[in-house]
Each structure stands twice: as C-alpha cells, then as structure tokens.
C-alpha atoms as a PDB file:
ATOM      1  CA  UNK A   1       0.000   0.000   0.000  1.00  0.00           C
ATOM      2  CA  UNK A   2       1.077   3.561  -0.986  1.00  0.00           C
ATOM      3  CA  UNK A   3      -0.043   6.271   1.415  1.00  0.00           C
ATOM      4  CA  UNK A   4      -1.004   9.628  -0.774  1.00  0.00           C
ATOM      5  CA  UNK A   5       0.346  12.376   1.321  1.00  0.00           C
ATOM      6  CA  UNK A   6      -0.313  16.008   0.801  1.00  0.00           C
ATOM      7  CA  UNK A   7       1.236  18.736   2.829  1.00  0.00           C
ATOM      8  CA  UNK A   8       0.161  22.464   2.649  1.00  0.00           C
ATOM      9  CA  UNK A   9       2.497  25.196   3.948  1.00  0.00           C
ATOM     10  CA  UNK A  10       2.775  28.692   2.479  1.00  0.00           C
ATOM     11  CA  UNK A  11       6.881  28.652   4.058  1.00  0.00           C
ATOM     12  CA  UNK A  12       8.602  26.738   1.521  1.00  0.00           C
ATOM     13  CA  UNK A  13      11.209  25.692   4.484  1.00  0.00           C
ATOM     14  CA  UNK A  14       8.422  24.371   6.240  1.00  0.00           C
ATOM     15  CA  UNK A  15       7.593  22.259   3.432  1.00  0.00           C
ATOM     16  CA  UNK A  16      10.900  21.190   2.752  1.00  0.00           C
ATOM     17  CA  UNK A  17      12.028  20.101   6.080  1.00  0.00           C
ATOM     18  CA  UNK A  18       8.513  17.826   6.489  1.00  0.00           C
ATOM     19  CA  UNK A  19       9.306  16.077   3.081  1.00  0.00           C
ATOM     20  CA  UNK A  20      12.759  15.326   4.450  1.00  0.00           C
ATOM     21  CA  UNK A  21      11.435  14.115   7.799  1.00  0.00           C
ATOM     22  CA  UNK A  22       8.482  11.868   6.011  1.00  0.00           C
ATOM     23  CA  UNK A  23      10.750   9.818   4.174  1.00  0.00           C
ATOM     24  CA  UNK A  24      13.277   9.499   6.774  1.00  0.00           C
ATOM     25  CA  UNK A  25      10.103   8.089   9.227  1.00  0.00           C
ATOM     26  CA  UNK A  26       8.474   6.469   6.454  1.00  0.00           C
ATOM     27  CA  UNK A  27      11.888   4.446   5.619  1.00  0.00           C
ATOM     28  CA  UNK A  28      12.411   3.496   9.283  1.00  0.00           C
ATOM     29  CA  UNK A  29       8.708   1.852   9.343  1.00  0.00           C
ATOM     30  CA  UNK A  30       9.233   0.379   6.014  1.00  0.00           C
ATOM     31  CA  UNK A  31       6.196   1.989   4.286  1.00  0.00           C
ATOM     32  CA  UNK A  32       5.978   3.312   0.642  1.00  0.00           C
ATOM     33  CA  UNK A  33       4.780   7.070   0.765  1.00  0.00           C
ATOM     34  CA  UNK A  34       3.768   9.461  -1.950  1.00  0.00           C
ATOM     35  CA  UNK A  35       4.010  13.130  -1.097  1.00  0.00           C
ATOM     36  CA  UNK A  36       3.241  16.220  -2.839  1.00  0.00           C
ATOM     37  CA  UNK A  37       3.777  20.161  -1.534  1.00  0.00           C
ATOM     38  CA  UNK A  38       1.669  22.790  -1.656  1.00  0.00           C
ATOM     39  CA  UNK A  39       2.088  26.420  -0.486  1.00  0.00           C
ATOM     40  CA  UNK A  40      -1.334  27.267  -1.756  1.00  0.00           C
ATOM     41  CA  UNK A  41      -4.411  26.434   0.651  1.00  0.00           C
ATOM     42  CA  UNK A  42      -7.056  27.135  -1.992  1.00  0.00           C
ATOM     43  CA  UNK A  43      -5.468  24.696  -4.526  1.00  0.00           C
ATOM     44  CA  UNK A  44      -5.311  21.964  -1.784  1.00  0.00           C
ATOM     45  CA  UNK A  45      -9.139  22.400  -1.046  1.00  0.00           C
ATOM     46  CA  UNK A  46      -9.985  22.560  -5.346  1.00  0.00           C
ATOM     47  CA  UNK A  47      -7.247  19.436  -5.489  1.00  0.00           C
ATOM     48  CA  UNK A  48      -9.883  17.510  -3.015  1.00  0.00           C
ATOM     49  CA  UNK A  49     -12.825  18.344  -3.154  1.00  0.00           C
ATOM     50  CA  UNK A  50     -13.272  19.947  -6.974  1.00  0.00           C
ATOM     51  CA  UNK A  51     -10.665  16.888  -8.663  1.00  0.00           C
ATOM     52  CA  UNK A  52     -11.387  14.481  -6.168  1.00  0.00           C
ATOM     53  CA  UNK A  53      -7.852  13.708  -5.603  1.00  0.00           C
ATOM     54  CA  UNK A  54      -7.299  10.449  -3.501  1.00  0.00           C
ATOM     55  CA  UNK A  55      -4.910  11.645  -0.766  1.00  0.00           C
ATOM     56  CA  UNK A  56      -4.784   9.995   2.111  1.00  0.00           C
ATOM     57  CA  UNK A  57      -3.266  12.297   4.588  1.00  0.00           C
ATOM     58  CA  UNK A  58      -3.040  16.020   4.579  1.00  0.00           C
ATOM     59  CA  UNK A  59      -0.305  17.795   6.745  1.00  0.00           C
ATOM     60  CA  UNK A  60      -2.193  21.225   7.065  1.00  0.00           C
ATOM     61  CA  UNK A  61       0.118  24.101   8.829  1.00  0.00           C
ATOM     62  CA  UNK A  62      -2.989  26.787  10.700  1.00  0.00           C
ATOM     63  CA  UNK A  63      -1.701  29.882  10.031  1.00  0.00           C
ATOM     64  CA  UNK A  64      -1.464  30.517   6.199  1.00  0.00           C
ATOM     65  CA  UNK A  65      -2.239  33.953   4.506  1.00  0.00           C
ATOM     66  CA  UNK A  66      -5.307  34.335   2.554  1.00  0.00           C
ATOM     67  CA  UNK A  67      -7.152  30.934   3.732  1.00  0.00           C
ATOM     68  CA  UNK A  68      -5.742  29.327   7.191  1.00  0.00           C
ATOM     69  CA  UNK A  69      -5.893  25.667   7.926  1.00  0.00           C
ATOM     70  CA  UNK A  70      -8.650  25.660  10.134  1.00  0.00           C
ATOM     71  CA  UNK A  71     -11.002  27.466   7.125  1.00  0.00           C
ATOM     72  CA  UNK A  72      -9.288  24.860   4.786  1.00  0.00           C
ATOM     73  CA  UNK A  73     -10.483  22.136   7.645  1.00  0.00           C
ATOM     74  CA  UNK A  74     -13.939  22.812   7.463  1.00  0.00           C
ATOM     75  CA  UNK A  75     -14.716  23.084   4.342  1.00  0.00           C
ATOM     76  CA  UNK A  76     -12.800  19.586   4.106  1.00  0.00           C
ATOM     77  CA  UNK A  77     -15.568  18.494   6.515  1.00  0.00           C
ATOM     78  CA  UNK A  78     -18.135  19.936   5.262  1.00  0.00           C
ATOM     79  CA  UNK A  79     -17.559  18.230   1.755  1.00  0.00           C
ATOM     80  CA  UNK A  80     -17.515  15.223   3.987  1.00  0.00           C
ATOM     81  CA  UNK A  81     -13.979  14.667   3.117  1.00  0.00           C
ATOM     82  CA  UNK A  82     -12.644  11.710   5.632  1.00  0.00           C
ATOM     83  CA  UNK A  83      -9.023  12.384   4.552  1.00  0.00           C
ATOM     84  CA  UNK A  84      -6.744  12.060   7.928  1.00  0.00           C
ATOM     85  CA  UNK A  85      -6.178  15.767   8.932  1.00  0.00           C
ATOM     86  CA  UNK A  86      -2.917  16.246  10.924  1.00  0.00           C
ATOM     87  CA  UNK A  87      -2.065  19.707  11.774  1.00  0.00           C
ATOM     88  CA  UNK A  88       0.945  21.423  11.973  1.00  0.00           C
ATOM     89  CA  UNK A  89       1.738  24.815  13.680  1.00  0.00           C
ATOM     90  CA  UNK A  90       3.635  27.155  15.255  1.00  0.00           C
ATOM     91  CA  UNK A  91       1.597  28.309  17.157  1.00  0.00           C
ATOM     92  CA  UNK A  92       0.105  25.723  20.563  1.00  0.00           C
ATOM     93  CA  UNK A  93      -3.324  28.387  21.076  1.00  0.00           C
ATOM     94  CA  UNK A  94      -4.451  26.548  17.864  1.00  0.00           C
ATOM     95  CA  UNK A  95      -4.746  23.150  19.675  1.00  0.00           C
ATOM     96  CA  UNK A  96      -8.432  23.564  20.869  1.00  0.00           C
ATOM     97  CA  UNK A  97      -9.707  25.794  17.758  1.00  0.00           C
ATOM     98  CA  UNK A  98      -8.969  22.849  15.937  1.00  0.00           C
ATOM     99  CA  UNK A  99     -10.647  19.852  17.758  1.00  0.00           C
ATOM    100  CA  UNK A 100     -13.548  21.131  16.053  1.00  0.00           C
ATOM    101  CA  UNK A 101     -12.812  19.341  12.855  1.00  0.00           C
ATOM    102  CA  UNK A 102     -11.447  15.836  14.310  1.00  0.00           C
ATOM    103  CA  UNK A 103      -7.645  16.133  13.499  1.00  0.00           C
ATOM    104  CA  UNK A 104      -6.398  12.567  13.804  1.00  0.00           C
ATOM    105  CA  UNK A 105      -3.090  14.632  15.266  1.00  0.00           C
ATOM    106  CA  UNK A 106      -1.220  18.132  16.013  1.00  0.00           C
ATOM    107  CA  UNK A 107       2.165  18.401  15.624  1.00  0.00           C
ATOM    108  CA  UNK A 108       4.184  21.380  16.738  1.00  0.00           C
ATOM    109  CA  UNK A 109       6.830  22.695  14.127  1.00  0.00           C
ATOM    110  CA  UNK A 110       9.370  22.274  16.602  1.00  0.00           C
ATOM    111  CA  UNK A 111       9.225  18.800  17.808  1.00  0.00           C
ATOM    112  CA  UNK A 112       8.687  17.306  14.262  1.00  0.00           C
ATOM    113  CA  UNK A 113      11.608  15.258  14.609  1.00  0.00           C
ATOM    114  CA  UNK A 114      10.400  13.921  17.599  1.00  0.00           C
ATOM    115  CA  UNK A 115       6.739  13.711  17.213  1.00  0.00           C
ATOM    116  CA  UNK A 116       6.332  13.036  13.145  1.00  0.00           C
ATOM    117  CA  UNK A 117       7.414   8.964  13.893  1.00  0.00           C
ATOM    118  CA  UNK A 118       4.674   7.851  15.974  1.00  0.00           C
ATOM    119  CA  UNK A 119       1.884   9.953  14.133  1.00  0.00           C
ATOM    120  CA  UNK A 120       2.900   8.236  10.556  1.00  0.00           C
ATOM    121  CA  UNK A 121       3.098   5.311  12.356  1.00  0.00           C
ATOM    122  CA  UNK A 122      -0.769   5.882  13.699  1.00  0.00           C
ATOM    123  CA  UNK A 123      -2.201   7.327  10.992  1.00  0.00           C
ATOM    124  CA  UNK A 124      -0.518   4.189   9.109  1.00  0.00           C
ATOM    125  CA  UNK A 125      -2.419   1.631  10.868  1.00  0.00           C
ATOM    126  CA  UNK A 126      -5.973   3.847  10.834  1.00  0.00           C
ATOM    127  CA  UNK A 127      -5.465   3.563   6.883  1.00  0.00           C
ATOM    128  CA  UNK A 128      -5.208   0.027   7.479  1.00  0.00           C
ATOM    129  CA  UNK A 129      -8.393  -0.280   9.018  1.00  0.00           C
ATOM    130  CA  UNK A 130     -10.378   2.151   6.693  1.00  0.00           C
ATOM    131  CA  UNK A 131      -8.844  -0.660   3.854  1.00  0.00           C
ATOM    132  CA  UNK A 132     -11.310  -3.030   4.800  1.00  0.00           C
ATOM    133  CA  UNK A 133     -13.908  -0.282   3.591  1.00  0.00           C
ATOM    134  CA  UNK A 134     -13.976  -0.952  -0.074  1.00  0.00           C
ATOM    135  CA  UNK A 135     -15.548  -3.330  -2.748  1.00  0.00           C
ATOM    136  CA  UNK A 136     -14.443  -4.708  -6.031  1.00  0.00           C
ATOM    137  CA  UNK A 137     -17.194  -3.751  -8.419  1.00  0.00           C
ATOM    138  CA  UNK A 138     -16.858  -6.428 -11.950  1.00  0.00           C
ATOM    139  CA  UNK A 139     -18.413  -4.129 -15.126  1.00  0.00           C
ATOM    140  CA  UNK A 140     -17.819  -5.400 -18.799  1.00  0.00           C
ATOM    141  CA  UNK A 141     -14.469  -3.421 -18.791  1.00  0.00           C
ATOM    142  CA  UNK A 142     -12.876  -4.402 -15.784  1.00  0.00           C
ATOM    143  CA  UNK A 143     -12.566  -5.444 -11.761  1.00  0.00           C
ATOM    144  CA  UNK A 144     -12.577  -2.032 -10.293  1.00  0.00           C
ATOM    145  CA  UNK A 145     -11.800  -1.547  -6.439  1.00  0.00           C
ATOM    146  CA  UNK A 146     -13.524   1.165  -5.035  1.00  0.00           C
ATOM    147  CA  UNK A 147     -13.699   2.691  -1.536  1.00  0.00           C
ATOM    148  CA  UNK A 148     -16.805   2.196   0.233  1.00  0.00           C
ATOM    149  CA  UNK A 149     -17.139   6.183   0.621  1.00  0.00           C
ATOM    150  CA  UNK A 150     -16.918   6.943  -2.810  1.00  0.00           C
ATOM    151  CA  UNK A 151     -20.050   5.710  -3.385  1.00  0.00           C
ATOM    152  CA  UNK A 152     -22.719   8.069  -3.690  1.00  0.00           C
ATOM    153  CA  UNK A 153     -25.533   5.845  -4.275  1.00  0.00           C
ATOM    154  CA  UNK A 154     -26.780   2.918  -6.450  1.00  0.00           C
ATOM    155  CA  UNK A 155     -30.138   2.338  -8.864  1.00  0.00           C
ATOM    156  CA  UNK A 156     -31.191  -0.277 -10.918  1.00  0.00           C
ATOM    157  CA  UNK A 157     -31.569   0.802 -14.816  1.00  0.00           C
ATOM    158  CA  UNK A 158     -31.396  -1.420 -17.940  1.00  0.00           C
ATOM    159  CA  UNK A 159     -31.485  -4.830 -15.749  1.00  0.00           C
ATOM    160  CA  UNK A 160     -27.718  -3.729 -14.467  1.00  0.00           C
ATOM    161  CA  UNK A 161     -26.868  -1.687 -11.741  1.00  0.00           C
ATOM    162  CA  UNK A 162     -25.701   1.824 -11.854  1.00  0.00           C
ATOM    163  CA  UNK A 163     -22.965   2.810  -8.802  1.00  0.00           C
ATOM    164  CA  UNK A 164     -23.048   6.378  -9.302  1.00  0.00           C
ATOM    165  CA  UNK A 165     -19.595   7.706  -7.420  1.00  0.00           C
ATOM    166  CA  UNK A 166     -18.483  11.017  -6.242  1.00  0.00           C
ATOM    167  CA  UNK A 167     -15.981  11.742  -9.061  1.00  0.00           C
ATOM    168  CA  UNK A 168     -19.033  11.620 -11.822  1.00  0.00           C
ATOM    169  CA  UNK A 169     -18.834   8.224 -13.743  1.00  0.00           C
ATOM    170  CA  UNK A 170     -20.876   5.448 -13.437  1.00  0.00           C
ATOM    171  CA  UNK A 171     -20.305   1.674 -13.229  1.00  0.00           C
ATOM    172  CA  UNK A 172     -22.797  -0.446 -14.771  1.00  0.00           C
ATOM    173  CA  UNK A 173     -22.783  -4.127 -13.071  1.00  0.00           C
ATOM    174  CA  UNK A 174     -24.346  -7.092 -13.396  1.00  0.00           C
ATOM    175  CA  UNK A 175     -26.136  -7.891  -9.976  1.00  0.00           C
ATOM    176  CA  UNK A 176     -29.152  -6.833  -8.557  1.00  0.00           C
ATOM    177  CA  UNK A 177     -29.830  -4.670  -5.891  1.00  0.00           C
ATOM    178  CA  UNK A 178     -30.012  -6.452  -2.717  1.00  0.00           C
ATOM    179  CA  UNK A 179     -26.533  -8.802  -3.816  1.00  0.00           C
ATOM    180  CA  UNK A 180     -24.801  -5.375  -3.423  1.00  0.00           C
ATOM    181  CA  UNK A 181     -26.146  -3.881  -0.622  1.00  0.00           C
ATOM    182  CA  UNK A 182     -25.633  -7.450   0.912  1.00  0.00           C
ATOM    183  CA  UNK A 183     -21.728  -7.386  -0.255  1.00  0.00           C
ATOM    184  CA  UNK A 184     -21.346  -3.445   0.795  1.00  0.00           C
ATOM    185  CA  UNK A 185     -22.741  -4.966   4.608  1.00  0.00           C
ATOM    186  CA  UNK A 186     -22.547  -1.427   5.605  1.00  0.00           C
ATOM    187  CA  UNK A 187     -24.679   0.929   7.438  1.00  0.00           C
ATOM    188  CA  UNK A 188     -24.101   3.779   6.056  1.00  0.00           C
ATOM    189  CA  UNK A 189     -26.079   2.553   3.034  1.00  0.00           C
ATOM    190  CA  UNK A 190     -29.890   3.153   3.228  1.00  0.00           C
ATOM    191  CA  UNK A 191     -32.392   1.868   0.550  1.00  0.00           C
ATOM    192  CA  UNK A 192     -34.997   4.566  -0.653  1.00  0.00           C
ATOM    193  CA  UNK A 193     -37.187   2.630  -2.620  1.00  0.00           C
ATOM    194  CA  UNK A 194     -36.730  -0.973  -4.440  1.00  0.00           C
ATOM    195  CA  UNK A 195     -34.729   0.099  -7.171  1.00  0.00           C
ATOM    196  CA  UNK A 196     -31.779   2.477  -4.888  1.00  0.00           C
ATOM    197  CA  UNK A 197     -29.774   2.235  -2.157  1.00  0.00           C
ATOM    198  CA  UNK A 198     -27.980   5.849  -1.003  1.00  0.00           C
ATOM    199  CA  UNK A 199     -25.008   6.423   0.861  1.00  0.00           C
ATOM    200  CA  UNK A 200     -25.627   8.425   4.025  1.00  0.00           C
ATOM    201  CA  UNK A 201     -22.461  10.272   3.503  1.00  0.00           C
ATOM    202  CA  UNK A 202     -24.225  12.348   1.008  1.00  0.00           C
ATOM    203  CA  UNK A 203     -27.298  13.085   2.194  1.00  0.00           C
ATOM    204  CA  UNK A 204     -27.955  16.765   2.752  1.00  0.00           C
ATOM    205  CA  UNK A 205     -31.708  17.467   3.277  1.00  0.00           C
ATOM    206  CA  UNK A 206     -34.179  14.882   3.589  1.00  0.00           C
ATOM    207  CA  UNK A 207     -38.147  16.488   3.265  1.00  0.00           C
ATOM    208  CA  UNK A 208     -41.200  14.888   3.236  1.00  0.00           C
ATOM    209  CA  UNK A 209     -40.944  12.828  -0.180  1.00  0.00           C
ATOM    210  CA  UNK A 210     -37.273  13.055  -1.267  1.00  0.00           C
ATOM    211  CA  UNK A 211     -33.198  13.303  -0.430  1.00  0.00           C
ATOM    212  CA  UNK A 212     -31.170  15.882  -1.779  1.00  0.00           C
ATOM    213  CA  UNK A 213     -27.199  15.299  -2.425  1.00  0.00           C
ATOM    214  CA  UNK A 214     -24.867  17.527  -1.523  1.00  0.00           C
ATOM    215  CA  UNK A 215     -24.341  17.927  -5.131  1.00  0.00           C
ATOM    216  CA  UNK A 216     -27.592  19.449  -5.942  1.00  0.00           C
ATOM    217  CA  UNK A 217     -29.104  16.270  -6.760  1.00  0.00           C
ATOM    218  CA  UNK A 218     -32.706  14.633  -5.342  1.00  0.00           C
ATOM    219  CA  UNK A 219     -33.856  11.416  -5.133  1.00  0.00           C
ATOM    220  CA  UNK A 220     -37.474  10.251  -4.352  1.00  0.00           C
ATOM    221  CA  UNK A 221     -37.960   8.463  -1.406  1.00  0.00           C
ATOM    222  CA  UNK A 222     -41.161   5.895  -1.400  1.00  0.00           C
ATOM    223  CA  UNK A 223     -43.866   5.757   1.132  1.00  0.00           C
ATOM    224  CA  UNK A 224     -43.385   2.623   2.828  1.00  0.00           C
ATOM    225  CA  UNK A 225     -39.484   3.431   2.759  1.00  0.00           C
ATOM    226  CA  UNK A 226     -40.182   7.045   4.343  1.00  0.00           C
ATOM    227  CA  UNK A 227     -39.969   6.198   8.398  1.00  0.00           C
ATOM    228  CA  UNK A 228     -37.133   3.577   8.014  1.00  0.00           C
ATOM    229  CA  UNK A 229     -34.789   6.070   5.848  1.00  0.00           C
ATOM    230  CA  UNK A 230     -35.461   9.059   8.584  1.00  0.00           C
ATOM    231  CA  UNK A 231     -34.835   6.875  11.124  1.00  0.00           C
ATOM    232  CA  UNK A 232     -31.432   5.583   9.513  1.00  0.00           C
ATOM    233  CA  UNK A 233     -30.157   8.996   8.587  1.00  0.00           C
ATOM    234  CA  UNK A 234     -31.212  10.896  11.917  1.00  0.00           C
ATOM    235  CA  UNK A 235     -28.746   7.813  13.365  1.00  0.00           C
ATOM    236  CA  UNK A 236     -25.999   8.432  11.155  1.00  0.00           C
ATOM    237  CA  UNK A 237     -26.466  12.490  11.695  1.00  0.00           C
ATOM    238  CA  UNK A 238     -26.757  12.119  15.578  1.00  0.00           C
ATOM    239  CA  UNK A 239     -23.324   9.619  15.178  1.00  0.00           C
ATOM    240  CA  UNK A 240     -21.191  12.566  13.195  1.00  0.00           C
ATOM    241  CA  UNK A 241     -22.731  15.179  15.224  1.00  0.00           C
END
C-alpha cells in the first residue's frame, strides 16, 4: 500500500524540512509514501474536493495567509472529506480551535523530529483499518476496487446496476440490488425505494418525499421506505454530530 500524502504550507522551508522528515520516518517503518507540496491552501481544497484527488493524509500548517488551515479544515468536513487531517503549527493556542474538525493529530513545528514517527506510524495503521472499507465492483471493462465512501448511491436501470460515485462516472454491473447492498454490509447505506440504495455520507436534506445530495441532486424516497430512511439517517447524523 502507498499512502497519498499532501502537505500544505505557504513557508517553503516548512515544506521542505517535512518532506525530508516523512521519508526518513516512512523508511524506518518500512512503508511506501507518496508526497506532494503545496504552499497554496485554496489549490489543496480545489485538489480535493473539486478533482477528487485520492490523498490519504493532509499535513495542514494553521496559520497561512489568505485561507488558514482551520477554514481549509472545514470546508474539508463539510464536503464530507474523511481524509486524515494532521495539523501542523507554530503556534500551541491553535490546539483547541482545531478539535472542532477531528484532526487525527497536532504536531508542533518544533518537535517534528520527535513527534512526526509515531503519528505516521498511527495514521498508518488507521489507513489500514479504513482498507477493509472498499468493494471490487466487476463491469464489462474491468474489476474495479472502489472505496466504500466513494459511493454516492446505487439504482437499478437497464437490468444492471448503476454505482453512481463522487468523481461523476458510473459503473454499470451485473447484480441486482439487494446482492450489493448485501456485499457493501454497511450501514451507512440506506435503501430509498426498491430500485436504490444511497449512501448516508451524502445526504444533505431529507423532506417529506425526497433526499437531496450535496451535489444538488434529489432522489425520491417511497412511502413505505419514508420512516425507516429518517430513522437511519437521523442515526448516522446524531453519530457525526
């Protein structure tokens, strides 16, 4: 496994010297690492959440000009981005401000050296366990692995399958309905009516006879599905609350 690292400083320095430190770390625990610099908040946040770029860390200094890491945070959150956020800073009064959007861990500048081992080494085996999240969907193409969270809902149409997935394309498969949700055996993943099955993570409004995405986009909920679908989303809203 290759960990995707981003890191977002507006020092260059900064940037330089957590490179250097990552691959020292990373070579002591024998891991593969990818890692790419940024000294440009607002491209990290378009990178994300516009390109859906698959990073799976982000090493966010707090106190950037033009958009701090704390703004860049929440709007990670708020696109319901579950990258691992570890922060970086200067400055310790940051610590609490930024509980607020679940860093996995806070690093101060100067202690890197001595704190930047154990947090790879954490957030290395918290990526293991979010591996077990994903599903190998077969089209007529290819076996495509896909994370579990990617998926922004699925709908039967044409006797296949359509897994509709935050980056914009759609996988047609050959199984019905209930096989999937059965394979997916997760949660997070409530069925609307007979025909789809929406992931939670994506669910924005729910009113009295649809769900809108947080892209803009509404589904219609049934009848008989109505009271079992609020129930299952007012769960997963009072869990990430």
């Amino acid at each position: 496994m290759i960990i995707n690292i981003a890191l977002c400083d507006d020092e260059q320095e900064s940037l330089d010297i957590l490179k250097k430190e990552l691959d020292k770390e990373a070579e002591k625990l024998n891991i593969k690492i990818s890692t790419s610099a940024y000294d440009d908040g607002n491209k990290v946040l378009d990178l994300i959440c516009k390109n859906k770029e698959d990073f799976d860390i982000l090493f966010l200094d707090i106190d950037m000009p033009g958009i701090s890491g704390l703004e860049i945070a929440k709007r990670l959150r708020e696109e319901n981005s579950d990258i691992i956020l570890i922060f970086v800073s200067a400055h310790e009064q940051y610590v609490f401000e930024s509980i607020e959007y679940s860093p996995f861990r806070y690093i101060r500048k100067s202690r890197i050296e001595k704190e930047l081992f154990l947090d790879l080494k954490a957030a290395y085996a918290r990526l293991g366990k979010m591996q077990d999240s994903y599903i190998v969907i077969k089209t007529s193409e290819a076996d495509v692995r896909i994370k579990h969270s990617d998926i922004m809902y699925f709908e039967t149409a044409a006797r296949k399958v359509g897994v509709h997935l935050n980056n914009g394309e759609i996988l047609k498969v050959r199984k019905t309905i209930k096989e999937l949700k059965e394979e997916l055996n997760d949660k997070n993943f409530i069925k609307i009516h007979s025909g789809c099955v929406v992931n939670a993570k994506y669910i924005d409004k729910l009113s009295a006879y649809d769900i809108t995405l947080d892209n803009g986009e509404q589904l219609i909920v049934s009848r008989t599905r109505m009271k079992d679908v609020k129930i299952a989303l007012m769960n997963y809203w009072g869990n990430k609350s």
